[in-house]
C-alpha atoms as a PDB file:
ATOM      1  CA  UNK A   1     -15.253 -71.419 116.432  1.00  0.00           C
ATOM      2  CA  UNK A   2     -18.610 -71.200 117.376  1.00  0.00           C
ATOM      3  CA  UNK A   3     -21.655 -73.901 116.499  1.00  0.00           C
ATOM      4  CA  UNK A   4     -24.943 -72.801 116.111  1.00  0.00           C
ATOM      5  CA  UNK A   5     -28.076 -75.233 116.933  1.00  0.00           C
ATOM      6  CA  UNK A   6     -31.477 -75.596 116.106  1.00  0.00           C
ATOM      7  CA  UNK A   7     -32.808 -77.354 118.486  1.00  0.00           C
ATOM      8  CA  UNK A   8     -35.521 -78.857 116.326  1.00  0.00           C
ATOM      9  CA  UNK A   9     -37.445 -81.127 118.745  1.00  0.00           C
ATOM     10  CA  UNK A  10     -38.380 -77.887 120.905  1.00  0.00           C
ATOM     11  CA  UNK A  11     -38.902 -75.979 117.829  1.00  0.00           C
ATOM     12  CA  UNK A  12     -41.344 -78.767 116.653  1.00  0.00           C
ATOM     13  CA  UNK A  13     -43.209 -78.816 120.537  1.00  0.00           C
ATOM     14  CA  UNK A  14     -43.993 -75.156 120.194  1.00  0.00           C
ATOM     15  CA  UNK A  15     -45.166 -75.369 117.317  1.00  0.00           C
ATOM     16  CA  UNK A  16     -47.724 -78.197 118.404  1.00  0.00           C
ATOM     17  CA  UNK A  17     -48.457 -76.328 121.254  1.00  0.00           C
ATOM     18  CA  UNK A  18     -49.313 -73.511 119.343  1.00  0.00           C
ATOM     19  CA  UNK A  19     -52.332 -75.722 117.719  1.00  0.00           C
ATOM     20  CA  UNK A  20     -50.104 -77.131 114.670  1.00  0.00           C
ATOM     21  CA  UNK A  21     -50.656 -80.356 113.733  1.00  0.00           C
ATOM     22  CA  UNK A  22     -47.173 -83.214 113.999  1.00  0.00           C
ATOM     23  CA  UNK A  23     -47.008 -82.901 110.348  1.00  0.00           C
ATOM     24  CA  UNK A  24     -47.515 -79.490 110.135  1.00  0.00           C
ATOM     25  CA  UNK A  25     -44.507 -78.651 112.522  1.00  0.00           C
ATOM     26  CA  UNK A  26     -42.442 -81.163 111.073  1.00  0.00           C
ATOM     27  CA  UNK A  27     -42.397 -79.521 107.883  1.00  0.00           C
ATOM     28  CA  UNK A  28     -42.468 -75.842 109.113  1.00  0.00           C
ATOM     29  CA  UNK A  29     -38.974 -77.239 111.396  1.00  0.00           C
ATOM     30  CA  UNK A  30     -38.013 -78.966 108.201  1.00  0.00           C
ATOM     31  CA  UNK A  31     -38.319 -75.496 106.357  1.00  0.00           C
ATOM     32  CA  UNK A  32     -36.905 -73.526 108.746  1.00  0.00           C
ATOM     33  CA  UNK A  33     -33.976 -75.552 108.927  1.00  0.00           C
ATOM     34  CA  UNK A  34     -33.349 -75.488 105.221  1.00  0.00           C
ATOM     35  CA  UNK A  35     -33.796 -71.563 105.211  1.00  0.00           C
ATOM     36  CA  UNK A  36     -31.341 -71.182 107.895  1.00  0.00           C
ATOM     37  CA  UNK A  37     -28.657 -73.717 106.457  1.00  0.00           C
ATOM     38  CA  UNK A  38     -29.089 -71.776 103.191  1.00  0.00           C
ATOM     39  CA  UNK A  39     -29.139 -68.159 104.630  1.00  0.00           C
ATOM     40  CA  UNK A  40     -25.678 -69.544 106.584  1.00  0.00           C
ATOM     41  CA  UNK A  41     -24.371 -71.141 103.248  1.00  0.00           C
ATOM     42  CA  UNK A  42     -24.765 -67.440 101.636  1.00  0.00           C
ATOM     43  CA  UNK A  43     -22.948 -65.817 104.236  1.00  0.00           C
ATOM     44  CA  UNK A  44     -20.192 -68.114 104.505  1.00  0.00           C
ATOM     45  CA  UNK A  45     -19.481 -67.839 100.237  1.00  0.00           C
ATOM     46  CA  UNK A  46     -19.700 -63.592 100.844  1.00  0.00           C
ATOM     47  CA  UNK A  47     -17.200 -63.572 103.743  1.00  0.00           C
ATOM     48  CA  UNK A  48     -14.668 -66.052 101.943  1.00  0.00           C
ATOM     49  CA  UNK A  49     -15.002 -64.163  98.744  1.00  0.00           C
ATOM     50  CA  UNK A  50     -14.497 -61.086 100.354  1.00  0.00           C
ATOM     51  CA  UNK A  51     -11.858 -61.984 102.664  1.00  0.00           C
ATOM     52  CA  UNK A  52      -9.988 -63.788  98.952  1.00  0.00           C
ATOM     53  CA  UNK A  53     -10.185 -60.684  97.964  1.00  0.00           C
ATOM     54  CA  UNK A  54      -8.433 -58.283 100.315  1.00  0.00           C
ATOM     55  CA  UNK A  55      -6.019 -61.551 100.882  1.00  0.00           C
ATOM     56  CA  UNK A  56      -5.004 -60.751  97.086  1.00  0.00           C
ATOM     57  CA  UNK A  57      -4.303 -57.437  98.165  1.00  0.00           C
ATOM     58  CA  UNK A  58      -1.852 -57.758 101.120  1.00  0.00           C
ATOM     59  CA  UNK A  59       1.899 -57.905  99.547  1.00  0.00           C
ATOM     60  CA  UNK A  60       3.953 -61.080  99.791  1.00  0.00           C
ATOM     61  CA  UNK A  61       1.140 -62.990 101.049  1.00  0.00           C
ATOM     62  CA  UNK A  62       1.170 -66.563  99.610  1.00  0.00           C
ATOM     63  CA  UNK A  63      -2.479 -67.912  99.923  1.00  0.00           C
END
């Protein structure tokens, strides 16, 4: 299985390099973060539906 990481202190660095303020790229990391967990969340409820789904179809299959 493979983990995926934000590596929000770098993420938060560029960002201040960039010219963002500390609070400014701790909420823009914080946001980030919550759009990828979310966008991950969705994903992970389509591909479970879908594989329930053709599951149901295979014969004798006891899920």
């Amino acid at each position: 299985m493979t983990t995926l990481v934000f590596d929000t202190y770098d993420f938060v660095r560029r960002l201040q390099d960039a010219g963002f303020s500390e609070t400014q790229a701790e909420i823009l990391t914080q946001l980030q973060q919550e759009s990828v967990d979310a966008t991950l969340e969705q994903f992970h409820n389509v591909f479970c539906c879908k594989l329930h789904y053709y599951l149901k179809r295979v014969p004798d299959y006891d899920y």
